[in-house]
Protein backbone atom coordinates (compact mmCIF):
# COMPACT_ATOMS: atom_id res chain seq x y z
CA UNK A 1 -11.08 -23.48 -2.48
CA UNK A 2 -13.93 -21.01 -2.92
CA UNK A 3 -17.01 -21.50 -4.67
CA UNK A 4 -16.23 -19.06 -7.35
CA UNK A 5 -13.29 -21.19 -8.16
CA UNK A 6 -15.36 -24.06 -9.28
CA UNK A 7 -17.96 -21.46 -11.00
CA UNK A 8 -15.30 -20.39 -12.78
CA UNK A 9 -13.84 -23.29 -13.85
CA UNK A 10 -16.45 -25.32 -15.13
CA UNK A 11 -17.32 -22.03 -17.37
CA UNK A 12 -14.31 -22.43 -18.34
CA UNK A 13 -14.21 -26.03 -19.34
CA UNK A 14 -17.58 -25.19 -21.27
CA UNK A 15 -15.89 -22.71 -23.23
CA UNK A 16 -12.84 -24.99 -23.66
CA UNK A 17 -15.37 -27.91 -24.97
CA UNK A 18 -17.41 -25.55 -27.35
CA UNK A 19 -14.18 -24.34 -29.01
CA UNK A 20 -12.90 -27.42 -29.67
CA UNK A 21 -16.44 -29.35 -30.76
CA UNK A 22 -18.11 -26.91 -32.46
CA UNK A 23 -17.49 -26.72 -36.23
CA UNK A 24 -15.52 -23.70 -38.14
CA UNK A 25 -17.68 -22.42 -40.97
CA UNK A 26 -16.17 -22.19 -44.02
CA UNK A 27 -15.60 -18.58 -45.03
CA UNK A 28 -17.53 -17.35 -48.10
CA UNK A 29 -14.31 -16.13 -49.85
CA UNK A 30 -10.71 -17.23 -51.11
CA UNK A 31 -9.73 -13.51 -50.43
CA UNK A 32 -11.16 -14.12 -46.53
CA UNK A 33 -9.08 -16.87 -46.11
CA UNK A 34 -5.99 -15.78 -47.29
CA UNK A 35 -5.83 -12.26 -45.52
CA UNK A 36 -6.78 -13.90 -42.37
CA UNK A 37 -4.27 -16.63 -42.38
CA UNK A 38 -1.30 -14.06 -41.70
CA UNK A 39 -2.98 -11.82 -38.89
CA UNK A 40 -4.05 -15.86 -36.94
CA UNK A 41 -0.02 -16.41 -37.08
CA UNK A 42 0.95 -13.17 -35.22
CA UNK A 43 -1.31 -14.46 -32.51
CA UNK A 44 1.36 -16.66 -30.69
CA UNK A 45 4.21 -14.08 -31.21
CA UNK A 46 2.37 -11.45 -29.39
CA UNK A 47 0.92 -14.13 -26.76
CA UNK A 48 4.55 -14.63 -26.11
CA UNK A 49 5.73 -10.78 -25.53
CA UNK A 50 7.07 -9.82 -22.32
CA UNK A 51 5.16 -9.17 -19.79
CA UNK A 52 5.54 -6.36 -17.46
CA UNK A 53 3.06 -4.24 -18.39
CA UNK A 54 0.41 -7.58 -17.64
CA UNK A 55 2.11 -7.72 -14.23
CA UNK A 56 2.32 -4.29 -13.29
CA UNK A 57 -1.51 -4.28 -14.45
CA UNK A 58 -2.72 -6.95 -11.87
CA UNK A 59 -0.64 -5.37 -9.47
CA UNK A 60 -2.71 -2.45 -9.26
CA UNK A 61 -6.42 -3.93 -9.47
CA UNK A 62 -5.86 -7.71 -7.77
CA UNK A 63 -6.04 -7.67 -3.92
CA UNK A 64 -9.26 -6.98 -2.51
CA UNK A 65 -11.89 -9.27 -1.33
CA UNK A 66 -14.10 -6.92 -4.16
CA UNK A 67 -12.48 -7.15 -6.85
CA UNK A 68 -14.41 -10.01 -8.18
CA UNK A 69 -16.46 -6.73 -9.40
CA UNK A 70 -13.65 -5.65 -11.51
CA UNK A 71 -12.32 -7.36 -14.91
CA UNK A 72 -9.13 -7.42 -16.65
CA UNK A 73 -9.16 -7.33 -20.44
CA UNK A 74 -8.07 -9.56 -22.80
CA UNK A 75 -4.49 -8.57 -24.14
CA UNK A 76 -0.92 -9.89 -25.17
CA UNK A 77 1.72 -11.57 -23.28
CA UNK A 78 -0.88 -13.58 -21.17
CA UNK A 79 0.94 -16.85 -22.12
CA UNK A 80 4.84 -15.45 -21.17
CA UNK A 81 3.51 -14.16 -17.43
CA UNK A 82 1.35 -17.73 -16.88
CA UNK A 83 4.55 -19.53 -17.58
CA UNK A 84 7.02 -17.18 -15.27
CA UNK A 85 4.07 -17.69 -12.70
CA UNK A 86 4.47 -21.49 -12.74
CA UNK A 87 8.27 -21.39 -11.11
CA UNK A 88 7.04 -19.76 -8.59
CA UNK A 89 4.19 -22.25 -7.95
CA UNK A 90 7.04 -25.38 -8.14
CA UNK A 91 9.01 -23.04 -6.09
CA UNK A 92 6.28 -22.26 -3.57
CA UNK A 93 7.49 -18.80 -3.76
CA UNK A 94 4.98 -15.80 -3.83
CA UNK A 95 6.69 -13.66 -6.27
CA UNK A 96 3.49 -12.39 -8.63
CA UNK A 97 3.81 -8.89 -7.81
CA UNK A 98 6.32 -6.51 -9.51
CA UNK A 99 9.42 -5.34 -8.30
CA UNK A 100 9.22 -1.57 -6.35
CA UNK A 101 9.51 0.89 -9.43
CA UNK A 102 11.44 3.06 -7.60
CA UNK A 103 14.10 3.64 -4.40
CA UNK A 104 12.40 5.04 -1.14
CA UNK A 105 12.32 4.88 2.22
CA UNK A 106 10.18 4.16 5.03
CA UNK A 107 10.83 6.17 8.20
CA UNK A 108 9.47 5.88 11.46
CA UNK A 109 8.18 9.02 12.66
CA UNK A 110 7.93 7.78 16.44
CA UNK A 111 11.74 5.95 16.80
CA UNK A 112 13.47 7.74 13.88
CA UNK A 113 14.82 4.19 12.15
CA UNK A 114 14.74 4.08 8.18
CA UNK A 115 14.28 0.79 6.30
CA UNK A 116 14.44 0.65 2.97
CA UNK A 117 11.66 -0.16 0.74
CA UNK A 118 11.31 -3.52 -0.71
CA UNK A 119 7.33 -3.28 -1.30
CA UNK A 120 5.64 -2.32 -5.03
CA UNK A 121 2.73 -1.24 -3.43
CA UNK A 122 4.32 1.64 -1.51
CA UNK A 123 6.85 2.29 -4.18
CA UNK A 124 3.82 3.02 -6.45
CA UNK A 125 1.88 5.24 -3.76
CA UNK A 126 4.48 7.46 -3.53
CA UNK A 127 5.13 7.85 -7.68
CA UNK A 128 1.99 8.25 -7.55
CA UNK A 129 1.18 11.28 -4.77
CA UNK A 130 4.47 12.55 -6.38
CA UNK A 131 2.56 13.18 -9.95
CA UNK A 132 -0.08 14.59 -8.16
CA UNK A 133 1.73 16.64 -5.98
CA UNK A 134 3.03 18.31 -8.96
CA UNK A 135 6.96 18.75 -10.26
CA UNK A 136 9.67 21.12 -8.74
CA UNK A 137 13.13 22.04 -9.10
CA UNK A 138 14.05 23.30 -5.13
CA UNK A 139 13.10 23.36 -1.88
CA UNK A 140 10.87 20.95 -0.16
CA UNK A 141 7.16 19.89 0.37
CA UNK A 142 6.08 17.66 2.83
CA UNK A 143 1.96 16.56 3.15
CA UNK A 144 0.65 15.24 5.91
CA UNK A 145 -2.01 12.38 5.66
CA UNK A 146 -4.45 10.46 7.93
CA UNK A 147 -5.18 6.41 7.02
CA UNK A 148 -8.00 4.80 7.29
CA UNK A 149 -8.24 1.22 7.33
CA UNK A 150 -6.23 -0.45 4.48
CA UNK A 151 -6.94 -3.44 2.33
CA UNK A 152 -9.71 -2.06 0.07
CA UNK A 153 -8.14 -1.46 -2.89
CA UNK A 154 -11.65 -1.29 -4.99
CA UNK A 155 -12.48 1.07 -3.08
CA UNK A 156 -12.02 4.38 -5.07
CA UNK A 157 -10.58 7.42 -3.65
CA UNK A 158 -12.67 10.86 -3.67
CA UNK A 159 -13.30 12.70 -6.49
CA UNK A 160 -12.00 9.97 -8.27
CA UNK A 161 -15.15 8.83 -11.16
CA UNK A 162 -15.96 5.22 -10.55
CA UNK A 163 -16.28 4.47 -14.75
CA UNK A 164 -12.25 5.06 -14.52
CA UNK A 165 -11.50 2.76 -12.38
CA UNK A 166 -14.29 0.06 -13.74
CA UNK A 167 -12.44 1.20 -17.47
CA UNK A 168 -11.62 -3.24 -17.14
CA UNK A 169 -15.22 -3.44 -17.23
CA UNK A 170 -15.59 -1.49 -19.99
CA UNK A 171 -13.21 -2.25 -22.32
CA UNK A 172 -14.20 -6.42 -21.62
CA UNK A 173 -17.71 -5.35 -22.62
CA UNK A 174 -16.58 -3.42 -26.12
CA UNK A 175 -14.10 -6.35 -26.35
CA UNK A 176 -16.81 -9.06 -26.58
CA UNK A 177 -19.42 -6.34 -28.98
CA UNK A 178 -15.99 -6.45 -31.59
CA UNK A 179 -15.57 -10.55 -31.36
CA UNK A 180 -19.41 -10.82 -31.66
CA UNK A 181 -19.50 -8.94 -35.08
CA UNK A 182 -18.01 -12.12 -37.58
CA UNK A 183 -21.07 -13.80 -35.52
CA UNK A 184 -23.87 -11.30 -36.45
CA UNK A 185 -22.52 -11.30 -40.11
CA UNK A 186 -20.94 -14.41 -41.42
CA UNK A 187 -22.36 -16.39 -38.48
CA UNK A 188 -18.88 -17.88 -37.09
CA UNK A 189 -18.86 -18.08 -33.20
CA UNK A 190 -15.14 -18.81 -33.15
CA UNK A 191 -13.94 -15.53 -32.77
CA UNK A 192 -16.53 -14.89 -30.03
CA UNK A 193 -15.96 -18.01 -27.94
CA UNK A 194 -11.77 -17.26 -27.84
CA UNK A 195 -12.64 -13.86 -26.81
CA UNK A 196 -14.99 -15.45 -23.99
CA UNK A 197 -12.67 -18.07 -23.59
CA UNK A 198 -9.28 -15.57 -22.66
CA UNK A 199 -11.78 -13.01 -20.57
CA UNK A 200 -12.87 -16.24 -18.33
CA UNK A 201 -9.01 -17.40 -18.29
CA UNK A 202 -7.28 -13.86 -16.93
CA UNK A 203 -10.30 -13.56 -14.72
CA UNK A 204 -9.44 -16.33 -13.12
CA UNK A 205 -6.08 -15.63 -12.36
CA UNK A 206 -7.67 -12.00 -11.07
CA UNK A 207 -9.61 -13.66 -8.55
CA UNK A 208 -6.65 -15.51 -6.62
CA UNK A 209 -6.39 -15.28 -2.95
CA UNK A 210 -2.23 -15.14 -3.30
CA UNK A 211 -3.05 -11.02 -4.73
CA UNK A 212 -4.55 -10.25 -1.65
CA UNK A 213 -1.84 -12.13 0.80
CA UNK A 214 1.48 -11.21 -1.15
CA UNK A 215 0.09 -7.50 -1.73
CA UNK A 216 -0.62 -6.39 1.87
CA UNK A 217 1.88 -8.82 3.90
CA UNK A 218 1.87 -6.67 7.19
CA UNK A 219 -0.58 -6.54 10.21
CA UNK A 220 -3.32 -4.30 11.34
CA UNK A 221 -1.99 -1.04 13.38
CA UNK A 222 -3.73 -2.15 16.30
CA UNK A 223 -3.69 0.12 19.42
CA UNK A 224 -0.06 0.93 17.95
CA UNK A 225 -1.28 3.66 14.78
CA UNK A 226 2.22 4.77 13.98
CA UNK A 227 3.04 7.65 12.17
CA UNK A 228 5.39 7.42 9.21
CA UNK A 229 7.31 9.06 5.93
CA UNK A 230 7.60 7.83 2.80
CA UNK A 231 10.56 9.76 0.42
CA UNK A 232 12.82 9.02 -2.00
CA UNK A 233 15.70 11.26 0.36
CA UNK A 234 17.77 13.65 0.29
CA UNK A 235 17.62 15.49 -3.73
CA UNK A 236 14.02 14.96 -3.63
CA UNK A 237 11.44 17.59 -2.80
CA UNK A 238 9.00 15.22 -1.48
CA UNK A 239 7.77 13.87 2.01
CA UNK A 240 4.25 11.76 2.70
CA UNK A 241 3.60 11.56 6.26
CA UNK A 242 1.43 9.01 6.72
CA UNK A 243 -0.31 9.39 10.26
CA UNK A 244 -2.40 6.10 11.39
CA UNK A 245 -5.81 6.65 13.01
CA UNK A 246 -7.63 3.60 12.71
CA UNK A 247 -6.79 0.12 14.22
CA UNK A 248 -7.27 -1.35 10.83
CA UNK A 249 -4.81 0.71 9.10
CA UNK A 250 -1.95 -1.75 8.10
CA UNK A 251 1.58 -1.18 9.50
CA UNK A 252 3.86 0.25 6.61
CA UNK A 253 6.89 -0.03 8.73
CA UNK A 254 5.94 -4.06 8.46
CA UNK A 255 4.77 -3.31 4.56
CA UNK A 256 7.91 -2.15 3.21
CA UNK A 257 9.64 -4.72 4.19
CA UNK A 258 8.29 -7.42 2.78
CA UNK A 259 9.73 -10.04 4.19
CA UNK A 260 7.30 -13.12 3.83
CA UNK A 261 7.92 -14.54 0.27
CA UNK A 262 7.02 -18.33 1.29
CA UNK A 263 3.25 -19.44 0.22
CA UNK A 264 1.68 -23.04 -0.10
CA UNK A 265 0.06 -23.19 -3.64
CA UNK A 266 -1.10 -26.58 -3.91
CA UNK A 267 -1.98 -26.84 -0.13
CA UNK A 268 -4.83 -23.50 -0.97
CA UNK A 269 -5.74 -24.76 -4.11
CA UNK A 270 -4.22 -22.11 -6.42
CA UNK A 271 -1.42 -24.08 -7.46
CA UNK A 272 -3.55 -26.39 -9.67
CA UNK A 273 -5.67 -23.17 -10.38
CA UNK A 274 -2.26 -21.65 -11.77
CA UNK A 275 -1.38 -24.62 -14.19
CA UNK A 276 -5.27 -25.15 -15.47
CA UNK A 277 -4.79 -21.61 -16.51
CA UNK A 278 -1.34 -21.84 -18.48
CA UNK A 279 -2.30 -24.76 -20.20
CA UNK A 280 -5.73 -23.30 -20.95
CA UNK A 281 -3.30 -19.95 -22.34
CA UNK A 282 -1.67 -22.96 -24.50
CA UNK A 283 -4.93 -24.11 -25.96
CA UNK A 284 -6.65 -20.52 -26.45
CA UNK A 285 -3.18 -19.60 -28.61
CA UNK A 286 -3.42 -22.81 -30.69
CA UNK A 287 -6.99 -22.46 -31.90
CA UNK A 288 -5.78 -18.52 -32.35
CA UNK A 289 -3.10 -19.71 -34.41
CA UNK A 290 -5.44 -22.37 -36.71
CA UNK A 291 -8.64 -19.31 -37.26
CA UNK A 292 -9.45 -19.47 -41.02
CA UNK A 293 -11.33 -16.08 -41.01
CA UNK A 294 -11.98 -13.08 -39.48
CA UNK A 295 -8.73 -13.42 -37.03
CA UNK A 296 -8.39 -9.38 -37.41
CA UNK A 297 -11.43 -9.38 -35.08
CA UNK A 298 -9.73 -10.81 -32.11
CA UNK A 299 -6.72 -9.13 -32.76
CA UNK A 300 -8.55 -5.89 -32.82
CA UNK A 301 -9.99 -6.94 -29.52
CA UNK A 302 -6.94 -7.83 -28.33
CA UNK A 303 -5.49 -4.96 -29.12
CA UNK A 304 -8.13 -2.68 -27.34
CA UNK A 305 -7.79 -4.78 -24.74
CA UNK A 306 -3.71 -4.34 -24.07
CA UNK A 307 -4.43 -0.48 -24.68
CA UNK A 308 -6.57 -0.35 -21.61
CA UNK A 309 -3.93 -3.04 -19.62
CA UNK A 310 -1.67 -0.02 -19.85
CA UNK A 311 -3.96 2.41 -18.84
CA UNK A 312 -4.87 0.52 -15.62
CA UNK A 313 -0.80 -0.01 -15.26
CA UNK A 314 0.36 3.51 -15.65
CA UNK A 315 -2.47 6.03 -14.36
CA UNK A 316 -1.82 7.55 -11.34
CA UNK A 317 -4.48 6.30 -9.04
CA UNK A 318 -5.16 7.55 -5.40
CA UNK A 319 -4.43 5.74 -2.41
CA UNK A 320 -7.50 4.74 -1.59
CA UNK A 321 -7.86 2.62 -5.00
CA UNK A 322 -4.33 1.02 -3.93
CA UNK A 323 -5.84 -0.17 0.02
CA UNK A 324 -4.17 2.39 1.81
CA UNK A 325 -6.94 4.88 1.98
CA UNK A 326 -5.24 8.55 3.17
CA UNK A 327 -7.03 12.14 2.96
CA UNK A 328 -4.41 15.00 3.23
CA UNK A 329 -4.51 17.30 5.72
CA UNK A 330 -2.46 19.78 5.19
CA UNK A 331 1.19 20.65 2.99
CA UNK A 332 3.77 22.47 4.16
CA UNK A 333 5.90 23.55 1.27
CA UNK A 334 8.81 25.69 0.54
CA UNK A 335 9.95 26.06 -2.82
CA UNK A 336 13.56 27.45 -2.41
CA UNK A 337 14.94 26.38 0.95
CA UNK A 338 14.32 22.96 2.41
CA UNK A 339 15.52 24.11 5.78
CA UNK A 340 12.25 26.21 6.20
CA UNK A 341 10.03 23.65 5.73
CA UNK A 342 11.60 21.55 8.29
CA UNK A 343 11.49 24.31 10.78
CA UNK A 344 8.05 24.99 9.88
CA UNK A 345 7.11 21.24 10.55
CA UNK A 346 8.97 21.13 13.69
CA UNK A 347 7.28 24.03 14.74
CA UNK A 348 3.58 22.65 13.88
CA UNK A 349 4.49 18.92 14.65
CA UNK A 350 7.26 18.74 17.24
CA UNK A 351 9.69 16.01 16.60
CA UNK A 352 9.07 15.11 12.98
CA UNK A 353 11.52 17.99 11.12
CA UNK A 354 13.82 17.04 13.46
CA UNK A 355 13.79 13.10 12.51
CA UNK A 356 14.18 14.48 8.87
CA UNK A 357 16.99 16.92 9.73
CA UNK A 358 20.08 14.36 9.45
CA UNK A 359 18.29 13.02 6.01
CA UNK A 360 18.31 15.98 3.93
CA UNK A 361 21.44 17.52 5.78
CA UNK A 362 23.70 14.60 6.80
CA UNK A 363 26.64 17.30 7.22
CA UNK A 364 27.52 20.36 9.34
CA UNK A 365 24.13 22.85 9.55
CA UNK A 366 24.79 27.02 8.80
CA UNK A 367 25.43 28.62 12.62
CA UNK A 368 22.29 30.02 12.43
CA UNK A 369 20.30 26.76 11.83
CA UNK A 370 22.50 25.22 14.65
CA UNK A 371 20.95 27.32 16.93
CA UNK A 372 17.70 27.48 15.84
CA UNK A 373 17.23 23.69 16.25
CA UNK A 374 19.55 23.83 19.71
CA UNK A 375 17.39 26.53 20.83
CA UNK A 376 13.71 24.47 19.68
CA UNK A 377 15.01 21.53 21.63
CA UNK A 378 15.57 23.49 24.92
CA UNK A 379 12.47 24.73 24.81
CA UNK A 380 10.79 21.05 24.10
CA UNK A 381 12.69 20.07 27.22
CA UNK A 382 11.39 23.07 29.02
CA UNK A 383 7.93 22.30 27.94
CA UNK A 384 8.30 19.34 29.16
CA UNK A 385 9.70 19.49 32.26
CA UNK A 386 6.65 21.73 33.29
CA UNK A 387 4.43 19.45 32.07
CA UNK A 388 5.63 16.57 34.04
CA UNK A 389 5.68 18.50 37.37
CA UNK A 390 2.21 20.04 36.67
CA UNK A 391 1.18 15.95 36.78
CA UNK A 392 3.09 15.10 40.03
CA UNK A 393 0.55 15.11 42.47
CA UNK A 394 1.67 14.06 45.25
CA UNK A 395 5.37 14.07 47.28
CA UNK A 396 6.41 11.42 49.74
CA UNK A 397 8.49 12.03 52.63
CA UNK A 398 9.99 8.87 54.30
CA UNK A 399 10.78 9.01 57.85
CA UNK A 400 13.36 7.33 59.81
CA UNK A 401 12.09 4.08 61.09
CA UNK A 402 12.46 1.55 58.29
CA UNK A 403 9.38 -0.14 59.32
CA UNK A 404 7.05 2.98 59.51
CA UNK A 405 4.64 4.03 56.66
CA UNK A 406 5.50 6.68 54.52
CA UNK A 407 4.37 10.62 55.27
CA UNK A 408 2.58 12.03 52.20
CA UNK A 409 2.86 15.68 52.38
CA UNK A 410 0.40 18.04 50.20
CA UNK A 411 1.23 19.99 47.18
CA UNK A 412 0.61 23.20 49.81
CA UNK A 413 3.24 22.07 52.13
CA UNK A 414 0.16 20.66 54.39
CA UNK A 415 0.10 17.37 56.21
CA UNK A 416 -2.43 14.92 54.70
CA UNK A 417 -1.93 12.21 57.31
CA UNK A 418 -0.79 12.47 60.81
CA UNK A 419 2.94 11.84 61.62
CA UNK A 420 3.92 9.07 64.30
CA UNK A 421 6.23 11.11 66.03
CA UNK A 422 4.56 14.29 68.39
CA UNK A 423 7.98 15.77 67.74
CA UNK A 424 7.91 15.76 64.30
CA UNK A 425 4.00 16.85 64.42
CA UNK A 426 5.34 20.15 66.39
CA UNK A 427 8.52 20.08 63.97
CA UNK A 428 5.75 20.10 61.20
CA UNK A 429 3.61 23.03 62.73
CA UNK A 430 6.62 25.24 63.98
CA UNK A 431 7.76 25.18 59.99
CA UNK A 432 4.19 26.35 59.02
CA UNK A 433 4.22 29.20 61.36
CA UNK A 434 7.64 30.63 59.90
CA UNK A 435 6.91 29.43 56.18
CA UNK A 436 8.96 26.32 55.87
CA UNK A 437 7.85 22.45 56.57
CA UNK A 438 10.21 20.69 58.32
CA UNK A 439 11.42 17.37 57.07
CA UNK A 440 13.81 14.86 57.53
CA UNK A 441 17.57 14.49 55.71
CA UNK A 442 16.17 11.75 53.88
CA UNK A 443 13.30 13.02 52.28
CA UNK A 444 12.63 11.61 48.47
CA UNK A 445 10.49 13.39 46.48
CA UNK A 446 9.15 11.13 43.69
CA UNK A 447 8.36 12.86 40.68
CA UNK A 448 6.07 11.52 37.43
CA UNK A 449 8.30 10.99 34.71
């Protein structure tokens, strides 16, 4: 367990002691007590809302070895996510990240194979390049990005302020000036030491290891540094190539599908760090529940405190702030017909409209198109063939005698090393004199594939 566990904890025991040992002033008024008594009883009824906007909120600022720099507000619904979080602790499941928000697919640019998506944190990255990317009816648009090195996901994308991403920070800070206010005026504490109290209890849960494992479950690129394209398919004008240039950038192919779910809770610590917290949720909404006065401060806190949850949830951040940092190169975009912009990315990177072809038109292509993309490939193979026997350097001729060594014969027709036969020597000079170099039946010519 880390030391920031135990840091963490024993504030949060001192809270936890304070609250329940330090006495409740009476309030001055009849009038106090009675209009405060119905706003401390919708405490537990919003503690036990549902929770996905909580959940998709941690989602998008837990997993980085930083983000002990960043703070989650105290809102609603805290106690109904703690208690869905402790069946997967008994069940030694992962399972604290959201469900992907939408279908897409993960293609291989290199091999051509499609997986399907299982991953929230790639299902997000591409609703979220698709609101920046803009809206359209038609055609097609495909960007190309470069990665970086992935698993950073405080780290905040250009161009992007860092106040909006710290906006946690910010609201905990105005969340605490609110709760201190019965404190500076009536001099009750309470309402301040529950606000301290919940801020220390969802920062706790913030600063789990399981974030950081369950959100990027894939390995480093290596020397691999794949190339790949995330889309929602065919009837959607959107494509993100994703092009790996670091050996640190993390493997999508291995991202999306998400296959490790197992994790040992109890045998990392977090397990008992999980059901401190709920039952600590389960304390901070009793004492809620019993405040005599000024419970319209917390709420009001609270309240703040959910508004910025959904913020954090729903903006669109960049990639960077999710750990996938990717800059965009370039965008190749056609707004009426898709079929241009696939010819147009063939044409400027060889290999990738045609992966994309059968997606977008799984039937029978126009004539024309036909033989455009007939046509491109012969002149790929072309290319290529050229290429390869520009590379061969050198031919081999092998001669007749099993046990002699091989003749290696110039590009020029030359002879680099002296044959063993004088007949084949003057065989070899006679074909120089009239243009030709004579050679065995059996000569192999290896060529460089």
């Amino acid at each position: 367990m880390d030391r920031k566990y135990y840091g963490t904890v024993g504030a949060t025991v001192t809270l936890l002691a304070a609250l329940l040992f330090i006495p409740t002033p009476e309030s001055k008024t009849v009038c106090a007590n009675a209009s405060s008594q119905p706003l401390a009883s919708l405490i537990p009824v919003f503690m036990a809302l549902g929770d996905p906007i909580l959940r998709q909120a941690l989602a998008v600022i837990t997993g980085s070895s930083e983000n002990s720099d960043y703070a989650l507000p105290l809102s609603f619904s805290w106690l109904n996510y703690m208690l869905s979080a402790l069946t997967n602790v008994f069940s030694g499941q992962r399972g604290l990240m959201p469900d992907p928000e939408l279908d897409c697919t993960l293609m291989n640019m290199q091999s051509g194979e499609s997986r399907k998506n299982r991953s929230w944190l790639l299902s997000r990255l591409v609703r979220n390049l698709e609101k920046q990317a803009g809206c359209g009816t038609s055609g097609l648009s495909v960007s190309i990005f470069y990665a970086g090195t992935g698993g950073r996901p405080s780290q905040v994308g250009s161009g992007l302020p860092t106040a909006l991403f710290d906006v946690g920070n910010i609201t905990a800070l105005v969340q605490i000036l609110v709760a201190a206010v019965p404190w500076c005026m009536y001099r009750d504490p309470t309402v301040l030491m529950l606000t301290a109290f919940g801020l220390t209890l969802s920062n706790l849960v913030v600063t789990m290891p399981v974030w950081r494992a369950e959100k990027f479950t894939a390995r480093r690129e290596g020397a691999k540094k794949g190339v790949y394209a995330l889309m929602r398919g065919s009837g959607h004008r959107h494509v993100f190539i994703i092009r790996s240039l670091h050996s640190e950038s993390l493997d999508l192919e291995e991202l999306a599908v998400a296959a490790v779910t197992n994790y040992d809770w109890f045998g990392t610590g977090e397990g008992w760090v999980v059901c401190g917290v709920t039952v600590g949720w389960f304390i901070f909404t009793i004492l809620a529940a019993r405040l005599r006065a000024h419970a319209g401060y917390l709420l009001a806190a609270m309240a703040l405190g959910t508004i910025s949850t959904i913020f954090i949830a729903s903006f669109p951040w960049t990639p960077r702030a999710h750990g996938i940092p990717a800059t965009v190169d370039h965008t190749i975009s056609h707004p009426n017909k898709a079929m241009d912009a696939l010819q147009e990315l063939e044409e400027t990177y060889p290999g990738y409209g045609e992966k994309l072809l059968k997606t977008f038109f799984p039937g029978s292509l126009h004539p024309d198109e036909e033989r455009w993309w007939a046509e491109r490939k012969q002149k790929q193979e072309a290319s290529k063939s050229i290429k390869d026997k520009s590379s061969n350097g050198l031919k081999y001729n092998v001669p007749d005698t099993p046990d002699s060594s091989p003749e290696v014969v110039g590009m020029d027709g030359g002879e680099d090393v002296p044959d063993v036969s004088e007949g084949k020597k003057e065989e070899g000079v006679r074909g120089e004199c009239d243009g030709s170099v004579g050679r065995p039946e059996n000569t192999v010519k290896l060529d460089a594939l």
